[in-house]
Protein backbone atom coordinates (compact mmCIF):
# COMPACT_ATOMS: atom_id res chain seq x y z
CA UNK A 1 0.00 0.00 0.00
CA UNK A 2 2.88 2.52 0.35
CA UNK A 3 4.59 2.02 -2.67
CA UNK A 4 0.99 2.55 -4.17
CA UNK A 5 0.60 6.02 -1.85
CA UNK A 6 4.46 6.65 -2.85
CA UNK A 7 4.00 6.33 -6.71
CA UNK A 8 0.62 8.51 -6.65
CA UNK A 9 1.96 11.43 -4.41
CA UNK A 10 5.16 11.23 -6.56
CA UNK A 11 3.25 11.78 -9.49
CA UNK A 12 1.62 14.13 -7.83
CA UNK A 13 4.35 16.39 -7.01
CA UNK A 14 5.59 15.55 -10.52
CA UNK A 15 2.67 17.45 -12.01
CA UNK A 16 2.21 19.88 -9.96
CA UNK A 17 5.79 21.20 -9.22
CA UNK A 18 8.08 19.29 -11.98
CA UNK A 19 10.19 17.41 -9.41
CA UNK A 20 12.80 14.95 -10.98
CA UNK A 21 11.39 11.70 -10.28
CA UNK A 22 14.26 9.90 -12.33
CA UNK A 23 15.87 9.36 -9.03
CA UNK A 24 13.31 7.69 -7.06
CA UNK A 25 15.23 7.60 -3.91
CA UNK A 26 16.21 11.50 -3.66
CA UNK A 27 12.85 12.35 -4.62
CA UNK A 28 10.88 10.22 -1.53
CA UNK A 29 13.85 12.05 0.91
CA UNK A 30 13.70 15.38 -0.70
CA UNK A 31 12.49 18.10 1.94
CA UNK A 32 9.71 19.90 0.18
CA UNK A 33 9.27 22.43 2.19
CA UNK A 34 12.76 23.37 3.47
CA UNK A 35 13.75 22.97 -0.39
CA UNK A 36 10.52 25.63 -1.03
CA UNK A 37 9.22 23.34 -3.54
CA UNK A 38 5.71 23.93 -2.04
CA UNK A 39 4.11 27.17 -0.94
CA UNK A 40 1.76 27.35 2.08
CA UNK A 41 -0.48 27.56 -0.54
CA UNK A 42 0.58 24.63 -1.93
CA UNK A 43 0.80 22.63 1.25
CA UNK A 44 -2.60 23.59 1.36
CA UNK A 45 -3.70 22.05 -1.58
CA UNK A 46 -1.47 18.70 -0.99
CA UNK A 47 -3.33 18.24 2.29
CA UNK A 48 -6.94 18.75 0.89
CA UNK A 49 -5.83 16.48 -2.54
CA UNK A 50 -4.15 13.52 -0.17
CA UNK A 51 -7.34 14.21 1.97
CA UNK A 52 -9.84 13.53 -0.22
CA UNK A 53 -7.81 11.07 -2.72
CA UNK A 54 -7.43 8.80 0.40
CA UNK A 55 -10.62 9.46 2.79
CA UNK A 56 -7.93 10.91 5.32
CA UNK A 57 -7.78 13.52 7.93
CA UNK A 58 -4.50 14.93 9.34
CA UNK A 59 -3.90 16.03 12.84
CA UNK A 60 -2.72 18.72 14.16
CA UNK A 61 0.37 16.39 15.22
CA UNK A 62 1.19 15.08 11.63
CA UNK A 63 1.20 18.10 9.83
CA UNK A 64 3.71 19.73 12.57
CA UNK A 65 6.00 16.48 11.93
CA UNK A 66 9.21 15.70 10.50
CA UNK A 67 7.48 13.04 8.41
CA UNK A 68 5.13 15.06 6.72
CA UNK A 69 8.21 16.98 4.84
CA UNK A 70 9.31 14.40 2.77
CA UNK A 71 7.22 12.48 0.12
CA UNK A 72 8.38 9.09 1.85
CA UNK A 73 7.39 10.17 5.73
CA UNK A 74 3.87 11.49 3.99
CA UNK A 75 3.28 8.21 2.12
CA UNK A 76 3.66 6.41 5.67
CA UNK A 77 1.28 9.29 7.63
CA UNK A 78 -1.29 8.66 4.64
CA UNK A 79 -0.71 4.30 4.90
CA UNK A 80 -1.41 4.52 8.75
CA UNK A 81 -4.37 6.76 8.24
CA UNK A 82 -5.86 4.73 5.86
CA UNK A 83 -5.42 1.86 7.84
C-alpha cells in the first residue's frame, strides 16, 4: 500500500511542481518544504488532494511532523491513516 501512496503522491508532485522523479530515492527524501518546492499555498492544496484522494484527515500532530516533509514520511502518515 505505500509504494501505491508513494507512486501517486510522486506523481503528484511531478505534475504539480516538476520534481525529478528519475531518481526515485532522492525524490521520496527530498524536503519539500525546506527545499521551497511547495508554498503554504501549496501545502494547502497537498493536504486537501491527499485528503480527499485517500478518505484521510490529518492532525494537528502530523502536519507539525518531520514526516510530513518528505514524500516518503507522507506516504507512511497517509498508509497509517488509511489503515
Amino acid at each position: 500500500m505505500v509504494l501505491d501512496i508513494q507512486n501517486t503522491i510522486l506523481g503528484y508532485f511531478h505534475e504539480k511542481w516538476a520534481i525529478p522523479i528519475d531518481d526515485r530515492n532522492t525524490a521520496l527524501k527530498l524536503n519539500f518544504i525546506a527545499e521551497e518546492i511547495a508554498d503554504s499555498f501549496g501545502v494547502i492544496e497537498l493536504i486537501i488532494w491527499l485528503e480527499e484522494r485517500y478518505k484521510v484527515k490529518f492532525s494537528t500532530e502530523q502536519l507539525q511532523s518531520e514526516r510530513f516533509r518528505t514524500i516518503e514520511g507522507l506516504s507512511h502518515i497517509v498508509a497509517e491513516l488509511a489503515g
